[in-house]
N, C-alpha and C. Protein backbone atom coordinates (compact mmCIF):
# COMPACT_ATOMS: atom_id res chain seq x y z
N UNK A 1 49.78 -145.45 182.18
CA UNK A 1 48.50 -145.17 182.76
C UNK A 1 48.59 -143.81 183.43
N UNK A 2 47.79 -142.80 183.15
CA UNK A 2 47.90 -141.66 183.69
C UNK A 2 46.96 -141.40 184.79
N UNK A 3 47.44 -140.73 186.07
CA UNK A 3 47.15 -140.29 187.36
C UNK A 3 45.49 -140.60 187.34
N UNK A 4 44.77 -139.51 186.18
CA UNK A 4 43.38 -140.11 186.40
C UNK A 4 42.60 -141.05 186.63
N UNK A 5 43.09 -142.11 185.59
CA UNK A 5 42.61 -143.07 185.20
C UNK A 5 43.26 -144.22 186.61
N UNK A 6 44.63 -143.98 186.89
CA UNK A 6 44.33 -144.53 188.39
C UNK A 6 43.83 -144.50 189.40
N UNK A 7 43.55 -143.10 189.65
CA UNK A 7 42.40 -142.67 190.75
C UNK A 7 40.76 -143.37 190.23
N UNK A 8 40.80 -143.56 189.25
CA UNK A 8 39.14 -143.41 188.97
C UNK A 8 39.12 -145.08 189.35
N UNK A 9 40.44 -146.37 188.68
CA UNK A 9 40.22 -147.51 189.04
C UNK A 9 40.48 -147.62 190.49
N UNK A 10 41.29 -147.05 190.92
CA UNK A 10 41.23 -147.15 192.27
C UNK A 10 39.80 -146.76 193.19
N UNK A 11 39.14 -145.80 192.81
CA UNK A 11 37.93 -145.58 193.30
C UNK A 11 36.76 -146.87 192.80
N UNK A 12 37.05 -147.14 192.09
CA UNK A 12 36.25 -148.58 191.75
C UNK A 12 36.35 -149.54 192.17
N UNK A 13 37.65 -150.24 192.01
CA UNK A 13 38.17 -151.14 192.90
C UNK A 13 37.55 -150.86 194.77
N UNK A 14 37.44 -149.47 195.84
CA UNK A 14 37.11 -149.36 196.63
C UNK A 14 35.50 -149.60 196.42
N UNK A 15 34.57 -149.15 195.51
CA UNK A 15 33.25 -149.06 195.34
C UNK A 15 32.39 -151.10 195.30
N UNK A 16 33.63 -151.78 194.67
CA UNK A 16 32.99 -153.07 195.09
C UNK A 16 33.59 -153.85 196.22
N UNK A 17 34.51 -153.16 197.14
CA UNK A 17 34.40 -153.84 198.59
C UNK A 17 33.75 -153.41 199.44
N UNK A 18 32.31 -152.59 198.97
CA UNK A 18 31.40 -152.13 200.16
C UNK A 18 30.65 -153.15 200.73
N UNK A 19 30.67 -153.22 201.93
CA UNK A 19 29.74 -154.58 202.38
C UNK A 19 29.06 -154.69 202.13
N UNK A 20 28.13 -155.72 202.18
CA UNK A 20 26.96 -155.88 201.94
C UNK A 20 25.45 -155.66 202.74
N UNK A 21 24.42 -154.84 202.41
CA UNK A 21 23.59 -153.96 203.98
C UNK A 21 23.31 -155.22 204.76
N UNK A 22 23.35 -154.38 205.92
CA UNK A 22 22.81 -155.66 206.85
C UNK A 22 21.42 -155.93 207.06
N UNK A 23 20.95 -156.86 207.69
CA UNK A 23 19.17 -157.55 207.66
C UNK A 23 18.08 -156.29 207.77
N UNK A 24 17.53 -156.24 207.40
CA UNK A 24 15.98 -154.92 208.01
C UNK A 24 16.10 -154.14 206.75
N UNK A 25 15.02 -153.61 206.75
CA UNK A 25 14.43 -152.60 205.82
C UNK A 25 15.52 -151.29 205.90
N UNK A 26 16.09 -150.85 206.68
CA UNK A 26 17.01 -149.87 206.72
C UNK A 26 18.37 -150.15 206.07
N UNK A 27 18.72 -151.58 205.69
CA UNK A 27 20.13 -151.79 205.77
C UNK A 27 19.56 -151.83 203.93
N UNK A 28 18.86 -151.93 203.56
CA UNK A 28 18.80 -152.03 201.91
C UNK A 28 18.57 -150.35 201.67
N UNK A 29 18.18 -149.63 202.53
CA UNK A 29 18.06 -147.97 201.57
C UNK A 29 19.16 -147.58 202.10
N UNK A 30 20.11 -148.20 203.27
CA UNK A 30 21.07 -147.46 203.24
C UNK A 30 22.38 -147.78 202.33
N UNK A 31 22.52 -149.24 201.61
CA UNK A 31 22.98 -149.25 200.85
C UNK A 31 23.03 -148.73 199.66
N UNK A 32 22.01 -148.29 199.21
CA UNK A 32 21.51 -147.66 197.85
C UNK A 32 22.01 -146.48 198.13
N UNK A 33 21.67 -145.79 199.48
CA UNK A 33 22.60 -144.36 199.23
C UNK A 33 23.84 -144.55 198.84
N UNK A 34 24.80 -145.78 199.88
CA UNK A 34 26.18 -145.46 199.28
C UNK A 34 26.73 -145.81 198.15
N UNK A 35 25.67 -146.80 197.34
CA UNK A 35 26.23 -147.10 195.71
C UNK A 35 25.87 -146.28 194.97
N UNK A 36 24.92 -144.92 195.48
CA UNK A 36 24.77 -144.02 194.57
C UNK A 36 25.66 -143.21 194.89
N UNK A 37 26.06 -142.87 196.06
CA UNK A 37 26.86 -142.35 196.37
C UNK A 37 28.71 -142.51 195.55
N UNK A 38 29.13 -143.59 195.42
CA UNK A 38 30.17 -144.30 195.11
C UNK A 38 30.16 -144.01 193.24
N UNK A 39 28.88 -143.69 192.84
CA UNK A 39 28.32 -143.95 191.36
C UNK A 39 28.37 -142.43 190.93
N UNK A 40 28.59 -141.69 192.06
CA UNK A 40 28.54 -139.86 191.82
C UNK A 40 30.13 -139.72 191.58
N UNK A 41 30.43 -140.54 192.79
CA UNK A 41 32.16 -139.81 193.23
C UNK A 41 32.96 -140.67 192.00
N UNK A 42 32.29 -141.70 191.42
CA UNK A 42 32.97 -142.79 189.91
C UNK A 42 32.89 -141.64 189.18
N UNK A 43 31.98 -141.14 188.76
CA UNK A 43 31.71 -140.16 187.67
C UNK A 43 32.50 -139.31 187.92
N UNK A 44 32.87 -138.47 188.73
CA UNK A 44 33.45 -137.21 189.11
C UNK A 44 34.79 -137.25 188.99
N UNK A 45 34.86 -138.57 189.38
CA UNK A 45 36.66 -139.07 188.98
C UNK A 45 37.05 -138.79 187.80
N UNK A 46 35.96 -139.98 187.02
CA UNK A 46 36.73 -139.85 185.28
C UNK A 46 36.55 -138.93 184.79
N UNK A 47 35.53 -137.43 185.51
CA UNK A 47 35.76 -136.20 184.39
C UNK A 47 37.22 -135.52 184.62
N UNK A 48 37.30 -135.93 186.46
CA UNK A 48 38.76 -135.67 186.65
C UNK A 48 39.63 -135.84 185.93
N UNK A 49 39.67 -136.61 185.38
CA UNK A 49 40.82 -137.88 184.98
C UNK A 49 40.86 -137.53 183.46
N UNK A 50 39.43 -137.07 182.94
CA UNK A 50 39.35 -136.44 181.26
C UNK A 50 39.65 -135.34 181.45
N UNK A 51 39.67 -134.35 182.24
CA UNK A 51 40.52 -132.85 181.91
C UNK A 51 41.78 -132.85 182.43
N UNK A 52 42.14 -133.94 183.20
CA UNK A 52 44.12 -133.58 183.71
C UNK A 52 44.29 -134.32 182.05
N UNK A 53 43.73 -135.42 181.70
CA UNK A 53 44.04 -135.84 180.36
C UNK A 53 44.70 -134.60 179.05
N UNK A 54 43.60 -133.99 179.35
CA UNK A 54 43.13 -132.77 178.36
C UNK A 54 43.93 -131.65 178.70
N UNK A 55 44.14 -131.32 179.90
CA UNK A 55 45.41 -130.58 180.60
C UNK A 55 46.90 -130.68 179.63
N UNK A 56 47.43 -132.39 180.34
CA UNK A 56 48.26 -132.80 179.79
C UNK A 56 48.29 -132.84 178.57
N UNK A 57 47.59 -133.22 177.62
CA UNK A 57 47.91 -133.39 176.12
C UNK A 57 48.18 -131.57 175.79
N UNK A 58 47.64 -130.42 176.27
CA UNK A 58 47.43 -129.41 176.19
C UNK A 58 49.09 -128.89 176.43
N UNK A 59 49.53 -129.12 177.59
CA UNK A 59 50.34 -128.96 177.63
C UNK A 59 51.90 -129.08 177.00
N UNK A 60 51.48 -130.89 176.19
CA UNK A 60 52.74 -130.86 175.82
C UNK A 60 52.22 -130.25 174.37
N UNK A 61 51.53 -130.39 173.49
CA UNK A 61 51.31 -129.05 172.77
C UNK A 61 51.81 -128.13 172.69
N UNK A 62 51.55 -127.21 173.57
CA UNK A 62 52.21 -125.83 174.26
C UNK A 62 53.49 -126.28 174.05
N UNK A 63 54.34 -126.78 174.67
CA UNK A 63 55.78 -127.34 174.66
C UNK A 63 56.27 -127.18 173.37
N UNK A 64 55.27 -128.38 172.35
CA UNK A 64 55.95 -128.42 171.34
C UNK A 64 56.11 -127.16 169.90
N UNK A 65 54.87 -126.25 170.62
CA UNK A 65 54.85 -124.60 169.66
C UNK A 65 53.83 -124.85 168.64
N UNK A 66 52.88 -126.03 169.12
CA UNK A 66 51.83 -126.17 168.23
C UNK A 66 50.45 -125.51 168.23
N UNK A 67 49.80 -124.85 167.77
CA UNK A 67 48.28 -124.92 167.83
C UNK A 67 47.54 -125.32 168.46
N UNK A 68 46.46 -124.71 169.00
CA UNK A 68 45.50 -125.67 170.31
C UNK A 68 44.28 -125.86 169.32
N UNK A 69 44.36 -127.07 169.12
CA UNK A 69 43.31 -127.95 168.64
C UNK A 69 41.91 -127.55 168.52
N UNK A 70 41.48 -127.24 169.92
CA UNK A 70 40.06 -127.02 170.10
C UNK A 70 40.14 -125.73 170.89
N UNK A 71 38.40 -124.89 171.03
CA UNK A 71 38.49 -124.55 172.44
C UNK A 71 38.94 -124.61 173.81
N UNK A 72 39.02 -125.32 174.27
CA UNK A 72 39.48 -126.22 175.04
C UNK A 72 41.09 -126.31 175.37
N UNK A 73 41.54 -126.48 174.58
CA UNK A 73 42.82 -126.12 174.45
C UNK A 73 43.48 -124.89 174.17
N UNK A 74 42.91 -123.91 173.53
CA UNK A 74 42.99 -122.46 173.40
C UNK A 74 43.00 -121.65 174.85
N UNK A 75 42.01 -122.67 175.29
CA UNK A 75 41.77 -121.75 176.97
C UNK A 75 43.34 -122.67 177.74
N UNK A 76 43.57 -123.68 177.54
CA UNK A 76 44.85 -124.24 178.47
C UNK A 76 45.77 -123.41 177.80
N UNK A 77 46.09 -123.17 176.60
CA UNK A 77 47.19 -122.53 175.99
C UNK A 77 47.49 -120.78 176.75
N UNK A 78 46.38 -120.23 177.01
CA UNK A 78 46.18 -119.06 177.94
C UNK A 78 46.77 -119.04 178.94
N UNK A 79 46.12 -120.42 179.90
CA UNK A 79 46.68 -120.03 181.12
C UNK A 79 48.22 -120.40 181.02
N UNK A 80 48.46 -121.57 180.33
CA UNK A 80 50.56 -121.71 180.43
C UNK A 80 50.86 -120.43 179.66
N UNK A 81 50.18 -119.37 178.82
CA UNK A 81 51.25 -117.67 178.57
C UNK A 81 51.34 -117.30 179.89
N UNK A 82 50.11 -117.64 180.35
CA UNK A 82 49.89 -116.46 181.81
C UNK A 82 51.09 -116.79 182.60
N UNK A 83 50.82 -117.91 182.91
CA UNK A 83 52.07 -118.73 183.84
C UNK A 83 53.48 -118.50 183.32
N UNK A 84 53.90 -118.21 181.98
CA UNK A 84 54.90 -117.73 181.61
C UNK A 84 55.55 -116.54 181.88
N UNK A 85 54.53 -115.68 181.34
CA UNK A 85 54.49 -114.52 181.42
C UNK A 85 54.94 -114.27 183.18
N UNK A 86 53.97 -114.42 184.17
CA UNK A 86 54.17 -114.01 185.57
C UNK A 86 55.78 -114.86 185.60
N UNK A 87 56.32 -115.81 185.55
CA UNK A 87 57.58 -116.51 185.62
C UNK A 87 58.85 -115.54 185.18
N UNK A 88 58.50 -115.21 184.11
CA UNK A 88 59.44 -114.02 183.31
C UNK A 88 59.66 -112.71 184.19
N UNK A 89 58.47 -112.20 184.72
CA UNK A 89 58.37 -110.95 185.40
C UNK A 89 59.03 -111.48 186.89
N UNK A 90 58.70 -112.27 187.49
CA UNK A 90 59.63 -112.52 189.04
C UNK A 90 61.01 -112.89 188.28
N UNK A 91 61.17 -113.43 187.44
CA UNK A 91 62.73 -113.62 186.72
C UNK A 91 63.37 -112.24 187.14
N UNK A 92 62.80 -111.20 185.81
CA UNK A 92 63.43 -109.99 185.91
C UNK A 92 63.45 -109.56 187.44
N UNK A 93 62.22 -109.33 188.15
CA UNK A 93 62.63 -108.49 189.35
C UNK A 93 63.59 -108.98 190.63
N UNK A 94 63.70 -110.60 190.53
CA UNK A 94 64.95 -111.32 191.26
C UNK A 94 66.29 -110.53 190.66
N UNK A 95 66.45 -110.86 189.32
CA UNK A 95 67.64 -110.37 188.49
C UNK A 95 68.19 -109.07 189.10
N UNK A 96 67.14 -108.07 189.02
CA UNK A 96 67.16 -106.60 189.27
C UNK A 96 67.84 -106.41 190.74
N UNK A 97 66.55 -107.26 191.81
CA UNK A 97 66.91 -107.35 193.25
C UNK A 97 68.70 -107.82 192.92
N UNK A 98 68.95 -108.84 192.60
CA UNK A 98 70.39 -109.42 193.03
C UNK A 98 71.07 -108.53 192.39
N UNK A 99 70.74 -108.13 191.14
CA UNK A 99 71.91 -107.03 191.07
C UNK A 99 72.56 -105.71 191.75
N UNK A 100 71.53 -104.99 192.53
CA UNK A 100 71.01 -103.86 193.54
C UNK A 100 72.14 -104.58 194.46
N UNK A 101 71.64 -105.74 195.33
CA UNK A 101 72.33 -106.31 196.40
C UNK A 101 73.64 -106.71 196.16
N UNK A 102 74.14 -106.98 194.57
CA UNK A 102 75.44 -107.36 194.81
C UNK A 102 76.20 -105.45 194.66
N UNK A 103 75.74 -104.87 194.35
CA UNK A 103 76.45 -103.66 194.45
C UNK A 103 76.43 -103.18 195.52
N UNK A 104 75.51 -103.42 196.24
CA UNK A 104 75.44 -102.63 197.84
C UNK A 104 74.71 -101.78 198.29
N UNK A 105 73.75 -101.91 197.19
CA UNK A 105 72.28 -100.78 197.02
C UNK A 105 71.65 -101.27 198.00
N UNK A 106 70.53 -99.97 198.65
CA UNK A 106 69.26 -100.01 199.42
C UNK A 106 68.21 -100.95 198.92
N UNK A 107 67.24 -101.33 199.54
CA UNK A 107 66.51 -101.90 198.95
C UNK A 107 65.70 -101.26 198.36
N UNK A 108 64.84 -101.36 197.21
CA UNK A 108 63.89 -99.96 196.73
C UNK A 108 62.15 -100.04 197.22
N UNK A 109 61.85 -101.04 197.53
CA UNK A 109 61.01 -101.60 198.61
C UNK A 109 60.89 -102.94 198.66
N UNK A 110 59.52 -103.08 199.65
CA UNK A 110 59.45 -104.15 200.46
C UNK A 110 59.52 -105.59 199.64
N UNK A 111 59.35 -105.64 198.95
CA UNK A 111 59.35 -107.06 197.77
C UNK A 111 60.85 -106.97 197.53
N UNK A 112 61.40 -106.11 197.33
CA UNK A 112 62.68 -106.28 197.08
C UNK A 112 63.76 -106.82 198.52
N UNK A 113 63.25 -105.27 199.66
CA UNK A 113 63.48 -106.21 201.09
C UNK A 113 63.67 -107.77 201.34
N UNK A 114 62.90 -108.52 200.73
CA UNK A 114 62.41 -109.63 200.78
C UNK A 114 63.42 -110.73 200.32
N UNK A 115 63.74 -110.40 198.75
CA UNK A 115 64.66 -110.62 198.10
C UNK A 115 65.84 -110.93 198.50
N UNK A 116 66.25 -109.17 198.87
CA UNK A 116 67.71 -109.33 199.52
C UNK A 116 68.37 -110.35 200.92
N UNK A 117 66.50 -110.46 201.74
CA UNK A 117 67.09 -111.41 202.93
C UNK A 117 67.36 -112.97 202.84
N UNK A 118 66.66 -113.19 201.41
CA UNK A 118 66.48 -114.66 200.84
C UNK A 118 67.95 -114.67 200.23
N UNK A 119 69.05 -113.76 199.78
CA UNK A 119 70.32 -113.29 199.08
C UNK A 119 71.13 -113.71 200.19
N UNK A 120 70.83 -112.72 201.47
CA UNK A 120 71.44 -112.99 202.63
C UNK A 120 72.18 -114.56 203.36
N UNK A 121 70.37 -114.99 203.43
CA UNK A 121 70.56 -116.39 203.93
C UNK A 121 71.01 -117.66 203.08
N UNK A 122 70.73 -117.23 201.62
CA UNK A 122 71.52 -117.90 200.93
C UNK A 122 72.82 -117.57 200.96
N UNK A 123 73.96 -116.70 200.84
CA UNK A 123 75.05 -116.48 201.26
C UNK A 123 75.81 -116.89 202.09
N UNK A 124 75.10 -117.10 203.35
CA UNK A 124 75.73 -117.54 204.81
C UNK A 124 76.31 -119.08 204.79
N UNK A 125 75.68 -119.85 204.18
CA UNK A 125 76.55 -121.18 204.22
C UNK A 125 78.18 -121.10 203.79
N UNK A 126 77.85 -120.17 202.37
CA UNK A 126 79.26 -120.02 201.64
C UNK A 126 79.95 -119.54 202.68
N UNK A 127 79.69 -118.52 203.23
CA UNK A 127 80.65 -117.53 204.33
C UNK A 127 80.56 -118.50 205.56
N UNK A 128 79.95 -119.39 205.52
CA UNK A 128 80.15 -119.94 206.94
C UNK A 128 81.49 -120.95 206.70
N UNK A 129 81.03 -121.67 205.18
CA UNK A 129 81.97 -122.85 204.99
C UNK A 129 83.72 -122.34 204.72
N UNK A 130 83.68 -121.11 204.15
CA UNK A 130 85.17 -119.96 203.94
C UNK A 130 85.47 -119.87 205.25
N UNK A 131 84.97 -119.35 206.21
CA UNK A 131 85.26 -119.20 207.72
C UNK A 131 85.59 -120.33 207.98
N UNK A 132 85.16 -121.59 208.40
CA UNK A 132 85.79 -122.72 208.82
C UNK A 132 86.48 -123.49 207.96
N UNK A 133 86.99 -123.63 206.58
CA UNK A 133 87.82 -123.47 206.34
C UNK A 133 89.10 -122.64 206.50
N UNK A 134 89.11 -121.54 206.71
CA UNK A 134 90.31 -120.66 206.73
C UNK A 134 90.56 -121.11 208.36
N UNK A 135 89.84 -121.16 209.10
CA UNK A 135 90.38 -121.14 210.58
C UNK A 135 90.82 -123.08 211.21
N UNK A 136 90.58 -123.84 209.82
CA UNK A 136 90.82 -124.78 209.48
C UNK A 136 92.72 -125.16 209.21
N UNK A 137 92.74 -124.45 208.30
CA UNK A 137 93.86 -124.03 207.72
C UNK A 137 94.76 -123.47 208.78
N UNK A 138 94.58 -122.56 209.38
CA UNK A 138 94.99 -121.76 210.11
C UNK A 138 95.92 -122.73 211.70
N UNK A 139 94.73 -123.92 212.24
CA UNK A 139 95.09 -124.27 212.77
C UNK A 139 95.96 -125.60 212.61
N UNK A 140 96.22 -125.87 211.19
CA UNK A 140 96.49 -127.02 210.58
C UNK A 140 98.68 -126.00 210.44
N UNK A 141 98.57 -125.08 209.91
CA UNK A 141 99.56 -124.02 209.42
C UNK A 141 100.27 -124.20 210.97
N UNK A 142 99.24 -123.97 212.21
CA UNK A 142 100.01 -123.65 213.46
C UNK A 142 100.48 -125.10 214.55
N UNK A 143 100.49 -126.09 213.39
CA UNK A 143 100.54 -127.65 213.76
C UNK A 143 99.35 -128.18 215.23
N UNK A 144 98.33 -127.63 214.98
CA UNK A 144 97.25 -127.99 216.32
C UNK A 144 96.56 -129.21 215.34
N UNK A 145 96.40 -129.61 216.65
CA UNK A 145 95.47 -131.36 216.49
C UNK A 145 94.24 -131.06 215.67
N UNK A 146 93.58 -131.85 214.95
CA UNK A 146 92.01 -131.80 214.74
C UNK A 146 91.40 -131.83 216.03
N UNK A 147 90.23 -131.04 215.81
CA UNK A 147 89.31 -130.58 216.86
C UNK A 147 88.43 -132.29 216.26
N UNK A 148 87.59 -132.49 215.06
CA UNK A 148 86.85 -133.33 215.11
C UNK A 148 87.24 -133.68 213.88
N UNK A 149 85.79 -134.72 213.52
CA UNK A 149 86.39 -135.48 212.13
C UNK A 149 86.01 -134.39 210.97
N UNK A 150 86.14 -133.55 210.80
CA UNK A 150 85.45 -132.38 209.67
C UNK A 150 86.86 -131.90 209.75
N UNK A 151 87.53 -131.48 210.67
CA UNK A 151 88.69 -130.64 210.84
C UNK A 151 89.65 -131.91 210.17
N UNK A 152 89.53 -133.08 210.89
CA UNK A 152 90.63 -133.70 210.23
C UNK A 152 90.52 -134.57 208.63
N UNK A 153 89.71 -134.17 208.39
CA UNK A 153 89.66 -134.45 206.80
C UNK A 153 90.32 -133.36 206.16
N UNK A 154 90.03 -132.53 206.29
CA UNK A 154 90.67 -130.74 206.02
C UNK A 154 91.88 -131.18 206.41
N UNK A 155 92.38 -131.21 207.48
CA UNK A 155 93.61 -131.57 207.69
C UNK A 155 94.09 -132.54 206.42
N UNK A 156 94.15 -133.41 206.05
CA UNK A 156 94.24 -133.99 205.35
C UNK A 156 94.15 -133.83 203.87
N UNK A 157 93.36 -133.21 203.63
CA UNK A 157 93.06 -132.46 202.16
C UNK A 157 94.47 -131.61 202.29
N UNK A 158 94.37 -130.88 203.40
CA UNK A 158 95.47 -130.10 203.13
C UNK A 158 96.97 -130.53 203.06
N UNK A 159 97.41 -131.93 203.57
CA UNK A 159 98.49 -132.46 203.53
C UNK A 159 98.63 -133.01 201.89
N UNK A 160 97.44 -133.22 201.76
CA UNK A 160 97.56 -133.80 200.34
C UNK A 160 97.60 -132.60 199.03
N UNK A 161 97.44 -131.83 199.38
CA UNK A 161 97.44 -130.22 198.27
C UNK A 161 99.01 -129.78 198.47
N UNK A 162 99.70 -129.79 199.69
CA UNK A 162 101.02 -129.76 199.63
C UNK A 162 101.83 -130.62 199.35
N UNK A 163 101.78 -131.65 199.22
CA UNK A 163 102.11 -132.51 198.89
C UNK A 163 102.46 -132.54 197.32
N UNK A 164 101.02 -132.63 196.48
CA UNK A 164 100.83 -132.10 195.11
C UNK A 164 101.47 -130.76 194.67
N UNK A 165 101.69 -129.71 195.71
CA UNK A 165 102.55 -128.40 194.82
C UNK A 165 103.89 -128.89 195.38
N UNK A 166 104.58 -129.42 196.49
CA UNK A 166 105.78 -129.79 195.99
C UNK A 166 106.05 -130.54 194.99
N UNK A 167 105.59 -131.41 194.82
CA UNK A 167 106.01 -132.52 193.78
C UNK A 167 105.99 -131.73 192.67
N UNK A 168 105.09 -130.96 191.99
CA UNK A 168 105.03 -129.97 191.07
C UNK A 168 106.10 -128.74 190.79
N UNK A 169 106.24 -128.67 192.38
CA UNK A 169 107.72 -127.39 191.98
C UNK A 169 108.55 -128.26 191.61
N UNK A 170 108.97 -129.45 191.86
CA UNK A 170 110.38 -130.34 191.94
C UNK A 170 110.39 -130.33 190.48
N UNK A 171 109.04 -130.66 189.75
CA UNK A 171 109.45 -130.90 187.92
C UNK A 171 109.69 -129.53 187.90
């Protein structure tokens, strides 16, 4: 069952637990507004629900390198080039940016700026996790206690890696 077609029963299913109007001349026209009301937003659903349809079938189309059927599909086939197309072009200019930044280049402007600080902060975990590792090591090398349980797993990894290259020199 696709997304539409649940929204639209689901909007139906809500459209017959509307109460029922209450006593007086007011409580019957005000019901009629909201079942017409309920009878607009039904409709509006399932056209919803017929173009994500029409979307989707469009799409996997596209996927499969076929022909767009109709109008209709000619125009969905457009917008997924478009969407390609723009995907391809931030491809290349990331590519470009990271290459600039791994050499040590300036930035060449502000979009690129941008780039390089998103390079940056992605970086920092690695350099954070090398840093506490090595000073890990370091204090493991100078026989000091674990500080916490992160240190003493490391500790441990590391008893077990020496462990494994002696046994290895011995063959």
């Amino acid at each position: 069952m696709g997304i539409g077609r649940w929204i639209g029963d689901k909007i139906a299913a809500i459209a017959h637990r509307i109460p029922e109007p209450g006593p007086g001349p007011a409580g019957g026209a005000a019901f009629c507004d909201r079942a017409a009301g309920t009878g607009t937003a039904l409709a509006a659903s399932q056209a919803a629900a017929e173009r994500g349809e029409g979307e989707r079938e469009a799409w996997y189309q596209y996927l499969d390198g076929k022909q767009p059927a109709n109008e209709a599909q000619a125009r969905w086939f457009e917008t997924f080039r478009e969407g390609d197309r723009q995907a391809r072009d931030r491809y290349r200019e990331e590519h470009q940016a990271w290459q600039r930044y791994a050499q040590g280049d300036a930035a060449a402007h502000a979009a690129e700026a941008e780039w390089f600080e998103t390079f940056r902060e992605a970086d920092r975990p690695a350099r954070d996790g090398y840093r506490e590792e090595r000073w890990a090591f370091q204090r493991y090398a100078q026989g000091k206690a674990p500080r916490d349980d992160a240190e003493r797993q490391r500790f441990s990894r590391f008893e077990q890696e020496l462990a494994e290259a002696d046994y290895e020199a011995e063959l």
